[in-house]
Protein backbone atom coordinates (compact mmCIF):
# COMPACT_ATOMS: atom_id res chain seq x y z
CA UNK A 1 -92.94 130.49 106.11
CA UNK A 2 -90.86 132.98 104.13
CA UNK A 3 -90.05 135.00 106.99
CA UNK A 4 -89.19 132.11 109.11
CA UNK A 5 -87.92 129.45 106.86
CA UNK A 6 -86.74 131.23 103.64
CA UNK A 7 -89.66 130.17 101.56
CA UNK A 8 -91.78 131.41 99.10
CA UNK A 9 -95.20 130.72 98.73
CA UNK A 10 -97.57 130.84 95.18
CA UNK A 11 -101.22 129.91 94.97
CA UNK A 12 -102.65 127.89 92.13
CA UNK A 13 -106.41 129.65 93.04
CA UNK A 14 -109.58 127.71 92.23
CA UNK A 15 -111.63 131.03 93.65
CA UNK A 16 -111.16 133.69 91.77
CA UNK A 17 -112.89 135.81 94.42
CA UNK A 18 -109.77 135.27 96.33
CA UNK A 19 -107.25 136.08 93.98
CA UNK A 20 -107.54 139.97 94.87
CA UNK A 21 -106.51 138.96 98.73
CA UNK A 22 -103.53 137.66 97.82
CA UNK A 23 -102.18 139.93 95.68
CA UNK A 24 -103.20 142.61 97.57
CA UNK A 25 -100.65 140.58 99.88
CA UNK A 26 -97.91 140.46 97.78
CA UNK A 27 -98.38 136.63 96.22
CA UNK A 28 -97.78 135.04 93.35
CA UNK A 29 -101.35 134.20 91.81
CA UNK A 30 -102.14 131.64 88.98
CA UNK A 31 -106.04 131.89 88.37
CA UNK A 32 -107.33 128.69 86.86
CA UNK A 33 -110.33 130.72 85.92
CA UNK A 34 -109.13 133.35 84.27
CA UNK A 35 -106.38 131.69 82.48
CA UNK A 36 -106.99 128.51 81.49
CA UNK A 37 -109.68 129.24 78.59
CA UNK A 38 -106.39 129.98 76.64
CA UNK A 39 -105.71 126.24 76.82
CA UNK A 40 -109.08 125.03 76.23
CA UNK A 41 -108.71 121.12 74.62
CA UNK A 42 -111.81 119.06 73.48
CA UNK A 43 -111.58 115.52 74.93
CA UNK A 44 -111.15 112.82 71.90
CA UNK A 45 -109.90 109.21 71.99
CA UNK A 46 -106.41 110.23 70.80
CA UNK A 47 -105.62 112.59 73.39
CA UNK A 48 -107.77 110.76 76.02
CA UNK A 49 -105.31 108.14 74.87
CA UNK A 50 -102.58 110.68 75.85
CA UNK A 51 -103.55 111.81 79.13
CA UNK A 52 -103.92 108.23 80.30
CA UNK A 53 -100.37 107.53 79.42
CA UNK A 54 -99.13 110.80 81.03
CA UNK A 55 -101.10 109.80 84.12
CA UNK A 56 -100.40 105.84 83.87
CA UNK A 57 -104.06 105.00 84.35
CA UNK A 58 -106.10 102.80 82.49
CA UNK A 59 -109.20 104.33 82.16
CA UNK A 60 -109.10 108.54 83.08
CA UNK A 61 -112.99 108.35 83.59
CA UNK A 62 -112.18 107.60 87.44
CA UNK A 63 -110.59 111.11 87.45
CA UNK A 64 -114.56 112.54 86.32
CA UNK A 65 -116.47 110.34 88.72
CA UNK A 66 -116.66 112.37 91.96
CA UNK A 67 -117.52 115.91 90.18
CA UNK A 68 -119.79 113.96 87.75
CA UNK A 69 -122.13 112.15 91.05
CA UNK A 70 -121.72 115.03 93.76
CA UNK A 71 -122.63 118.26 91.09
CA UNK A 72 -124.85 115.99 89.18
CA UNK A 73 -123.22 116.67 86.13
CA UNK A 74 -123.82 114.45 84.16
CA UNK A 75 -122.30 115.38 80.37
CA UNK A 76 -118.85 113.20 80.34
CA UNK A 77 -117.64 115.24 77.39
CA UNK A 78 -118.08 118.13 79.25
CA UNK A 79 -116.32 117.26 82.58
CA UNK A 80 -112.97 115.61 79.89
CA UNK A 81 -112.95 118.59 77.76
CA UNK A 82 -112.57 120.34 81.58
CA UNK A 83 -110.06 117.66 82.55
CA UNK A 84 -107.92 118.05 79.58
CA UNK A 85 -107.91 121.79 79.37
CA UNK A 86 -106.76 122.05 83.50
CA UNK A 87 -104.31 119.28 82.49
CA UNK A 88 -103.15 121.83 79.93
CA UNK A 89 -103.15 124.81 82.20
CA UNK A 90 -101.00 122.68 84.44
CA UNK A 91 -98.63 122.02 82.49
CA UNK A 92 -97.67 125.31 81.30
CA UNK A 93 -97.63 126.30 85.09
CA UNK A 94 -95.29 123.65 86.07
CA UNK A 95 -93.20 123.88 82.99
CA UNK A 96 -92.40 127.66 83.12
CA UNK A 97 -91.78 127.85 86.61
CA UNK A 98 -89.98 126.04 89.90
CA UNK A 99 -91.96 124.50 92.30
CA UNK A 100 -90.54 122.68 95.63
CA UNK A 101 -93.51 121.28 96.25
CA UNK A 102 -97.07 121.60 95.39
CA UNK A 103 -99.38 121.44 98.96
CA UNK A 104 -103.84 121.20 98.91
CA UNK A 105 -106.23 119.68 100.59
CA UNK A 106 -107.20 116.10 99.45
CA UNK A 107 -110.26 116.29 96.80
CA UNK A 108 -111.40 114.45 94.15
CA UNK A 109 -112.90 116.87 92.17
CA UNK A 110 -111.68 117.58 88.88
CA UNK A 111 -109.28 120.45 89.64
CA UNK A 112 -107.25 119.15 92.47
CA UNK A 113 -106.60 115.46 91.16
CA UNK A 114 -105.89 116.38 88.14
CA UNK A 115 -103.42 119.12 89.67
CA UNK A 116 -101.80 116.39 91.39
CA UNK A 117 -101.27 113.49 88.79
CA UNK A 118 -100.09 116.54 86.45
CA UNK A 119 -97.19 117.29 88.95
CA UNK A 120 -96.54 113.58 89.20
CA UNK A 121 -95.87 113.37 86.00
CA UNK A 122 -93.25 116.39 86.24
CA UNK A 123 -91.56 114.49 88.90
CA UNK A 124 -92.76 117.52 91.14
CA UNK A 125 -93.36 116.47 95.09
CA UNK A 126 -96.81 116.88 96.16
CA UNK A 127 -98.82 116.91 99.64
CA UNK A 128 -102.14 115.95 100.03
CA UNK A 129 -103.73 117.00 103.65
CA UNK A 130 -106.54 115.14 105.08
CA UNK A 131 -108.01 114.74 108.25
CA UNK A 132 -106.43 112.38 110.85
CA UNK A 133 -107.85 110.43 113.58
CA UNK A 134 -106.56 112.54 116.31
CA UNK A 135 -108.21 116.01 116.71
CA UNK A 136 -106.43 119.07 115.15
CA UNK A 137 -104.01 116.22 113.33
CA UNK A 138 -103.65 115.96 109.76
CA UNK A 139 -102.05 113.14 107.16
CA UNK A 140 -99.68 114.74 105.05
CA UNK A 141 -99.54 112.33 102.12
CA UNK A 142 -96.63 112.53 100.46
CA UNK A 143 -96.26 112.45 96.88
CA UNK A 144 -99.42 109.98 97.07
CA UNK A 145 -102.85 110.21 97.99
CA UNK A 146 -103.29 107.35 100.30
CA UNK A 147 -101.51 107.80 104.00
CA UNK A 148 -98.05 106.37 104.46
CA UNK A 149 -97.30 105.49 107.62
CA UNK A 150 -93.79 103.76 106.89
CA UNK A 151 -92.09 107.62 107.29
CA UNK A 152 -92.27 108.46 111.48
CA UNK A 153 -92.52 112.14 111.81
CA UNK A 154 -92.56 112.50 115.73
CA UNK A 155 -90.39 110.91 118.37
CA UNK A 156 -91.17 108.28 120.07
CA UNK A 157 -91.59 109.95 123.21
CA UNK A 158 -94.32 112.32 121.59
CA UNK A 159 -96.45 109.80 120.31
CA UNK A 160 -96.89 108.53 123.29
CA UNK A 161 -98.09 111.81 124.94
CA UNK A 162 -100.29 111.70 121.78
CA UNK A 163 -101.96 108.96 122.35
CA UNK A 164 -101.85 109.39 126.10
CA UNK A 165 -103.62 112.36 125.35
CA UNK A 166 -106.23 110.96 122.85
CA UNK A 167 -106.78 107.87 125.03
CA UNK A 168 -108.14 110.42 127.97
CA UNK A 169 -110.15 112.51 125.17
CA UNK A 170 -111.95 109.73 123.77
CA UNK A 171 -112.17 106.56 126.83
CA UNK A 172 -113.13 109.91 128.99
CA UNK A 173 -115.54 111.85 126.68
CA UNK A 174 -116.42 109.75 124.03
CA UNK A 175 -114.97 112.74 121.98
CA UNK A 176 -116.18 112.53 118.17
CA UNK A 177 -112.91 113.02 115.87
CA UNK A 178 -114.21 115.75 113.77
CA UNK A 179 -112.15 118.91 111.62
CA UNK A 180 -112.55 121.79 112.90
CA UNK A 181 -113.64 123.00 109.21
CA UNK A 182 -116.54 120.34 108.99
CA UNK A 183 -118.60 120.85 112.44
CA UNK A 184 -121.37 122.78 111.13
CA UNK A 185 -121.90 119.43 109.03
CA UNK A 186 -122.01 117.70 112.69
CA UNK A 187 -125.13 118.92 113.76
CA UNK A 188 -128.71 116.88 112.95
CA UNK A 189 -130.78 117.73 109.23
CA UNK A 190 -133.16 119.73 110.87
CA UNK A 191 -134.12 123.55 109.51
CA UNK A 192 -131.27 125.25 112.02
CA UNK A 193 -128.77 123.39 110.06
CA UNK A 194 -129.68 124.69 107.04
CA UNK A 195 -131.31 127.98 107.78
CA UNK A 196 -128.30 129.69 110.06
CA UNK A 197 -126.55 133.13 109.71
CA UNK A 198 -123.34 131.61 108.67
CA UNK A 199 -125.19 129.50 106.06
CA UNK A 200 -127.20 132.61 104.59
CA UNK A 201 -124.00 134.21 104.75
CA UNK A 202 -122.11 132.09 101.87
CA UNK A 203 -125.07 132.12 99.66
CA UNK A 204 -125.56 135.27 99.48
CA UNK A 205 -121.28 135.80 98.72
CA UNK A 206 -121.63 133.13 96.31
CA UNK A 207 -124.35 134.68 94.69
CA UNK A 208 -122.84 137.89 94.41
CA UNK A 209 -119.73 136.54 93.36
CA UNK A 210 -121.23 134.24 90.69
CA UNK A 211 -123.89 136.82 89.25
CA UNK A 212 -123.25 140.07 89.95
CA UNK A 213 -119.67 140.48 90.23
CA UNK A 214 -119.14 137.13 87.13
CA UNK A 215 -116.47 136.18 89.13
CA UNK A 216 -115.87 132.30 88.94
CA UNK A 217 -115.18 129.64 91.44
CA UNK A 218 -114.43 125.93 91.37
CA UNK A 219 -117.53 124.79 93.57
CA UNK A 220 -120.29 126.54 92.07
CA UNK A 221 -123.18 124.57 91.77
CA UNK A 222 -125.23 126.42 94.62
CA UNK A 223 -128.63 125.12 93.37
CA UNK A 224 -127.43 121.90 93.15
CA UNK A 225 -126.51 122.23 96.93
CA UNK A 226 -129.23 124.21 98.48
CA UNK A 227 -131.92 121.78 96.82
CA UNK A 228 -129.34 119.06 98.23
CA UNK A 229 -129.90 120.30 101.69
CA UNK A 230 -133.42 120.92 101.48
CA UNK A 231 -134.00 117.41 100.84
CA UNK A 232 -132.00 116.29 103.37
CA UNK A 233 -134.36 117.99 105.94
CA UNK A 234 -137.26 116.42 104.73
CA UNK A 235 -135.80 112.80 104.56
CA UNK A 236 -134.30 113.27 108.12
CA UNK A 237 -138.36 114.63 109.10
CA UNK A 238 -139.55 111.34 107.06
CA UNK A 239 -137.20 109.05 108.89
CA UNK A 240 -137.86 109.68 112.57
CA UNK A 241 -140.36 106.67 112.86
CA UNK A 242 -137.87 104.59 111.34
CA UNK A 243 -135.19 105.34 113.81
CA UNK A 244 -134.79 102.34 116.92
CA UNK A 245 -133.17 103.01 120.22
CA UNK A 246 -129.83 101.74 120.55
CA UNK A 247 -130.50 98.61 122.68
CA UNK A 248 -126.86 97.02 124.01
CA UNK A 249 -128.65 93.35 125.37
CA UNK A 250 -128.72 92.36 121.54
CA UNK A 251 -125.77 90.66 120.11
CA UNK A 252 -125.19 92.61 116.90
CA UNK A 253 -122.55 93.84 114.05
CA UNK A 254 -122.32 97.66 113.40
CA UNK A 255 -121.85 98.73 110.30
CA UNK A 256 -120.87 102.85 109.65
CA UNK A 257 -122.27 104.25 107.02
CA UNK A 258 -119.75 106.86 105.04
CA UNK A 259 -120.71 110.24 104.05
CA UNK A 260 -122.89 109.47 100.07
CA UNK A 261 -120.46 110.50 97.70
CA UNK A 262 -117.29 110.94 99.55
CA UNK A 263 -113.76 110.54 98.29
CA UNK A 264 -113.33 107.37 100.73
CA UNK A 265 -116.43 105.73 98.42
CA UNK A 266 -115.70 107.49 94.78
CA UNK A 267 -112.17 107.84 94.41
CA UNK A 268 -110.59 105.16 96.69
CA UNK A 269 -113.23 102.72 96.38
CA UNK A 270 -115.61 103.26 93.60
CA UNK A 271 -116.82 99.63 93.92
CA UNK A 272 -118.76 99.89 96.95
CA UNK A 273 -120.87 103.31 96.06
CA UNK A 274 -123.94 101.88 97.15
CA UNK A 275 -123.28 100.87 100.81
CA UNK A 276 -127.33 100.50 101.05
CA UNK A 277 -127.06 97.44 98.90
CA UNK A 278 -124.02 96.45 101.31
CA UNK A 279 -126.20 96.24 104.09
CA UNK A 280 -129.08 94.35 102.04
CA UNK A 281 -126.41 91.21 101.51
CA UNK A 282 -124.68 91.32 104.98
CA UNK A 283 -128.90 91.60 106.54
CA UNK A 284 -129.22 88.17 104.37
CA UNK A 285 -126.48 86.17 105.38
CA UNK A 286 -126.21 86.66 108.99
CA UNK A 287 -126.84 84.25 111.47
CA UNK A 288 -129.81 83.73 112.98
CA UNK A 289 -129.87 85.79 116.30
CA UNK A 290 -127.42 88.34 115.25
CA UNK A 291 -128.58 91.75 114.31
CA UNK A 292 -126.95 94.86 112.14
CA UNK A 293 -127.17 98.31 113.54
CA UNK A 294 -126.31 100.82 110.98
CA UNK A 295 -126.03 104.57 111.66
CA UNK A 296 -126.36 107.78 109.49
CA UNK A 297 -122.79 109.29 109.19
CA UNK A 298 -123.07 112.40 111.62
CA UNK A 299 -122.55 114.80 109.16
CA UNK A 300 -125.08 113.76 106.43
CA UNK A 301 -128.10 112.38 108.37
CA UNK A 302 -130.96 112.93 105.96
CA UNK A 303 -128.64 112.04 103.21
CA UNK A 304 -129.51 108.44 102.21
CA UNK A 305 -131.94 107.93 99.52
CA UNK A 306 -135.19 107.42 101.70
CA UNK A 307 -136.98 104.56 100.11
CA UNK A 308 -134.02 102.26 99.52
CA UNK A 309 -133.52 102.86 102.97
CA UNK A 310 -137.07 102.32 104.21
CA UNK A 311 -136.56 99.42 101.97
CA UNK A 312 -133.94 97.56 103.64
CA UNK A 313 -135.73 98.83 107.03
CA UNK A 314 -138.33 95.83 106.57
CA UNK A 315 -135.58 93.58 107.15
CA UNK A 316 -136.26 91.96 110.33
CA UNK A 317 -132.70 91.99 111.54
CA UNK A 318 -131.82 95.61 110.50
CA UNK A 319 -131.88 98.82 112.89
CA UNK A 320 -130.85 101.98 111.64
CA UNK A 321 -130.23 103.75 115.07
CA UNK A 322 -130.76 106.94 116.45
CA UNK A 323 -128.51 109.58 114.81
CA UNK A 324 -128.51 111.18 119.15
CA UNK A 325 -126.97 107.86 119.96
CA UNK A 326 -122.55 107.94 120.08
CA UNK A 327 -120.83 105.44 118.07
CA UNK A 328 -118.63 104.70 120.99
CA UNK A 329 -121.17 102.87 122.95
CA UNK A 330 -122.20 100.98 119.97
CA UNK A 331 -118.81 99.80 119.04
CA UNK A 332 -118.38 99.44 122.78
CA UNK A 333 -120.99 96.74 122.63
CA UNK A 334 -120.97 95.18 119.35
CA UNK A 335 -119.83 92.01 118.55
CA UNK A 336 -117.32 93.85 115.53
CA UNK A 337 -117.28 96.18 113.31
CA UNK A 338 -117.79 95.78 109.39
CA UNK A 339 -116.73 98.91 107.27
CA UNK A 340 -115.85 99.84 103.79
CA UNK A 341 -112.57 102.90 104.98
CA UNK A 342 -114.60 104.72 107.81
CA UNK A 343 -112.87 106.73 110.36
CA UNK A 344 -114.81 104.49 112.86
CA UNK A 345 -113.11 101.51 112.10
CA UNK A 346 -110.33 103.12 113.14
CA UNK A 347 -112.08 104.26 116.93
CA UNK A 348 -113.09 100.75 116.62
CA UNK A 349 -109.46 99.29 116.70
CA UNK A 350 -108.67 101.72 119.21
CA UNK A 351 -111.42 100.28 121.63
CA UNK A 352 -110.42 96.93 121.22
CA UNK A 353 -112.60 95.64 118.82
CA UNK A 354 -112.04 93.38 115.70
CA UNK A 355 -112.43 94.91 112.18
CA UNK A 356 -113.68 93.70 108.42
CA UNK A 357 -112.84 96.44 105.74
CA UNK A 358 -114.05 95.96 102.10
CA UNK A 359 -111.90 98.36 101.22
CA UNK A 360 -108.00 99.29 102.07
CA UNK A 361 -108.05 101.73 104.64
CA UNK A 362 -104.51 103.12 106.31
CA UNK A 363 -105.75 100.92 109.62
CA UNK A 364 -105.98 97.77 107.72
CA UNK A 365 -102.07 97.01 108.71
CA UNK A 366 -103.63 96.62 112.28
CA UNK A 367 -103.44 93.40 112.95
CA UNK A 368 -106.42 92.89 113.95
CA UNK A 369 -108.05 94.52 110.95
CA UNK A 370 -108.98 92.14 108.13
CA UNK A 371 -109.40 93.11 104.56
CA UNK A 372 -112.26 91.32 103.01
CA UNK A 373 -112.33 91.42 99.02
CA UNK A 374 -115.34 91.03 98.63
CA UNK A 375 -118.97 90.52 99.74
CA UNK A 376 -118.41 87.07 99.60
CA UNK A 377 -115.91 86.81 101.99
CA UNK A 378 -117.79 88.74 104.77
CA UNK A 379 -120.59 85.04 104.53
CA UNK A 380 -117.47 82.71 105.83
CA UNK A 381 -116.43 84.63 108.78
CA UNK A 382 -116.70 83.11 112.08
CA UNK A 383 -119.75 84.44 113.86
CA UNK A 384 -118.92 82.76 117.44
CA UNK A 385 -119.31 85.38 120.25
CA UNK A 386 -116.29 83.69 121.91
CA UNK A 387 -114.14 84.54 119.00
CA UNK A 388 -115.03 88.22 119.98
CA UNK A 389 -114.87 88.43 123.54
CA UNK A 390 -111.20 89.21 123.89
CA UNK A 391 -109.96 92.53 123.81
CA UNK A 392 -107.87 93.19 120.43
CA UNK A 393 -105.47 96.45 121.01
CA UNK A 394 -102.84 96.92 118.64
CA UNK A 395 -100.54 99.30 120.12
CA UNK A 396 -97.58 98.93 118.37
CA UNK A 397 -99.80 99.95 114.90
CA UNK A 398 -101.09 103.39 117.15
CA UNK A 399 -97.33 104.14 118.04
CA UNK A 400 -96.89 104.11 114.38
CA UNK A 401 -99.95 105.90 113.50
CA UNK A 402 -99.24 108.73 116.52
CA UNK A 403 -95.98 109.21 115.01
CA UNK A 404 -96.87 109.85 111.68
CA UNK A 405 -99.83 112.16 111.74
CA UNK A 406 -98.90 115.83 111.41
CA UNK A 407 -100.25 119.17 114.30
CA UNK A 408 -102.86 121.30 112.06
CA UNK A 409 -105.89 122.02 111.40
CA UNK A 410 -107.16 123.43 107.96
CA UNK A 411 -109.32 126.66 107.54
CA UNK A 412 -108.53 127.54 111.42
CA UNK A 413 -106.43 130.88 111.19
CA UNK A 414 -105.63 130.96 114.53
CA UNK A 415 -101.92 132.49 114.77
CA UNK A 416 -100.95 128.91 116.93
CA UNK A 417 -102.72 127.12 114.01
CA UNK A 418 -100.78 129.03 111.64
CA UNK A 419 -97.45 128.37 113.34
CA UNK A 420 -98.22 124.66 114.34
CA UNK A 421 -99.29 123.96 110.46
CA UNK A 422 -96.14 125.74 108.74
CA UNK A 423 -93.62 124.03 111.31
CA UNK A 424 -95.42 120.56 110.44
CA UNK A 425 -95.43 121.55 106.50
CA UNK A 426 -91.81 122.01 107.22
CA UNK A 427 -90.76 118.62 109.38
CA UNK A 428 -92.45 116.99 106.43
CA UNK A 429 -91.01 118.14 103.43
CA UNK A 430 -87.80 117.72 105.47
CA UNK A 431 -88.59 113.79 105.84
C-alpha cells in the first residue's frame, strides 16, 4: 500500500511471536504484550464508572463476555483489570501518534473491542472485516461493527456480474459460503480433524512460543482448546444414533444452529446464548404435523452440549439431521427458515424462502425477512403451507448487498489476494 498508494502501515500486535517479522520488515510495531504492563489499572467502580462513559455503554461487562465463556475464564476482576489496562495502552498509542485509520478483523475478545471503542472515542475511523456471503468477499464495517449497507462500493454493473456469478456457484453447486481461513473447521469432529499435520503443527509453535521461548500471545489458552476439541470428537462419536436422514416428504421449519459461543450469539445478541432452549419452545408450540429439523453448524459438529441435546431429541417433532446432509436442500424444501443472525438465513433469502430472525441480522432489511422480538412472537405466526408456497426473491436488497461487500479474503497471502484486499481497503476508506 505504501508503494502503491503513499501509505504507511503500523501494527498494533496481539502476537508477540510476530513482532520480530515485522520489524525485520521495516514496520512500525506496538506490542500489547510487552508494553502494556506499564499501564496496568485495577478495575474499581469509579473507573469502571469511567470507562463506561468513555465508551457510552451502560454496563462494560458485555465487553468481558465472549473471552470470559469461550477461554472459560471465569474471574471478572481479572478479565476488567485486563480491559482497563489495554484501554490504557490504547490510549497512549492513539494519543501520541496519527492514525488514518485503524483496520482488524472483527472479534470480540477483549483486545480487539476494546481497541475499537478506544479509537471511537478518539474520533479515529475504524474497519472491522468480516466474512461476507459471497466467497472471497468481505464486509468492511466502517467505523461500526455491524454491516452498513446504505454506502454502495461497486457499480451497478458489477454487482450484477456478482451475483450472476454467485447465483451459478450456489443454484449450480450448492457451494457452502465458507472463508478461506476457517475450512479446516469445515470438515466433520472425527480424530482427522483434530489429529492432522497442520494441527500438530500450531501446538507445538504455540508451545514453544508460550514455554520455552515466554513469548506471549493474545489466544493462549491451548489446554482450554485441545480439551475443547477432544470433547468434541467424542460427542460427535456419541451422537451418531441420534442423527435422522434428511427426509424432504415432511412439511417442516429449519432452524440453523450458530457456531456455541460466536460473536453473532455473545456480542450481537447475548440474549439468545442458549439456542438449545430456542429449539425446546419453538418444538412446543408448533402445529401439529409440522416438524423442526435442526443441524449442527458445519464447523462445530460435536460442539453442542450432548445431553441437553439428547434432551430435546425425545421431542417427538425434533430431528437433528445428518451433519453429510447440505443446507441447501433443506432450505430448498422447508416450509421457512427460523434463525437467530445465521449466514443461512441469508442463502435462505437468496433461494426464495421466507425468514424469522430473533435477532437483527444485516439481511433483516429484506423484505421478506421478519424480525421477531421475541420467543413469543415466533407462537402467532401463520403456519399455513399456502402462505409459503410462493417464491420470495428480493433482488433489489442483493443488488444492494452485491454492491457493498468488499474482494478479499483474510489470512490468504496470495499476491492477487494481496492486491485485491489493499485496492478494496483503499475504495473503502475513499467512500
Amino acid at each position: 500500500m505504501k508503494t502503491k498508494h503513499g501509505l504507511s502501515s503500523a501494527f498494533l500486535t496481539f502476537y508477540e511471536p510476530g513482532d520480530r517479522v515485522l520489524q525485520a520488515r521495516g514496520y512500525k510495531v506496538f506490542s500489547i504484550h510487552k508494553e502494556s504492563p506499564k499501564f496496568s489499572l485495577k478495575a474499581d467502580f469509579f473507573n469502571i464508572k469511567e470507562i463506561e462513559k468513555k465508551y457510552a455503554l451502560s454496563n462494560i461487562r458485555s465487553l468481558i463476555l465472549h473471552e470470559k465463556l469461550t477461554f472459560q475464564r471465569y474471574d471478572e476482576q481479572t478479565l476488567l483489570n485486563k480491559l482497563l489496562t489495554y484501554d490504557a495502552y490504547f490510549t497512549h498509542v492513539l494519543k501520541n501518534n496519527s492514525f488514518g485509520c485503524i483496520i482488524q478483523e472483527l472479534g470480540a475478545f477483549i483486545a480487539p473491542i476494546s481497541l475499537y471503542f478506544c479509537a471511537k472515542s478518539f474520533n479515529i475511523n475504524h474497519i472491522f472485516i468480516e466474512p461476507a456471503l459471497f466467497r472471497g468477499y468481505v464486509f468492511l464495517n466502517y467505523n461500526s461493527i455491524d454491516v452498513n449497507l446504505e454506502s454502495p462500493i461497486y457499480s451497478s454493473d458489477r454487482a450484477n456480474y456478482l451475483l450472476e456469478e454467485y447465483k451459478n456457484q450456489y443454484h449450480g453447486f450448492k457451494t457452502v459460503s465458507m472463508p478461506v481461513k476457517d475450512r479446516h473447521h469445515f470438515m466433520d469432529a472425527g480424530l482427522k480433524k483434530l489429529i492432522n499435520v497442520r494441527n500438530i503443527k500450531r501446538l507445538s509453535e504455540k508451545l514453544y512460543y508460550k514455554y520455552i521461548r515466554g513469548e506471549k500471545e493474545e489466544y493462549d489458552a491451548i489446554y482450554n482448546h485441545v480439551k475443547r476439541g477432544f470433547a468434541s470428537v467424542v460427542r460427535r462419536a456419541s451422537l451418531s444414533s441420534f442423527y435422522s436422514s434428511f427426509d424432504k416428504s415432511q412439511s417442516y421449519i429449519y432452524f440453523p444452529l450458530h457456531v456455541p459461543l460466536d460473536f453473532q450469539l455473545t456480542f450481537r445478541e447475548p440474549k439468545y446464548l442458549n439456542q438449545l432452549a430456542i429449539v425446546e419452545y419453538i418444538s412446543n408450540v408448533l402445529p401439529y404435523g409440522i416438524k423442526l429439523y435442526i443441524k449442527e453448524h458445519p464447523a462445530s459438529i460435536g460442539a453442542y452440549d450432548f445431553w441437553q441435546l439428547k434432551k430435546i431429541l425425545k421431542l417427538e417433532n425434533v430431528k437433528l439431521i445428518n451433519p453429510s446432509v447440505n443446507s441447501y436442500d433443506i432450505i430448498k424444501n422447508s416450509m421457512f427458515v427460523v434463525t437467530i443472525n445465521s449466514k443461512v438465513g441469508a442463502e435462505a433469502l437468496f433461494q426464495g424462502k421466507k425468514v424469522y430472525a430473533f435477532g437483527s441480522p444485516y439481511y433483516i432489511s429484506n423484505k421478506y425477512a421478519m424480525k421477531l422480538n421475541n420467543l413469543e412472537d415466533f407462537k402467532s405466526l401463520n403456519f399455513s403451507q399456502d402462505v409459503y408456497s410462493g417464491n420470495y426473491f428480493d433482488r433489489d436488497f442483493f443488488h444492494k448487498l452485491a454492491s457493498g461487500v468488499s474482494i478479499g479474503e483474510l489470512y490468504f497471502n496470495s499476491p492477487e489476494n494481496l492486491e485485491n484486499f489493499s485496492n478494496s481497503l483503499i475504495e473503502r476508506l475513499k467512500k
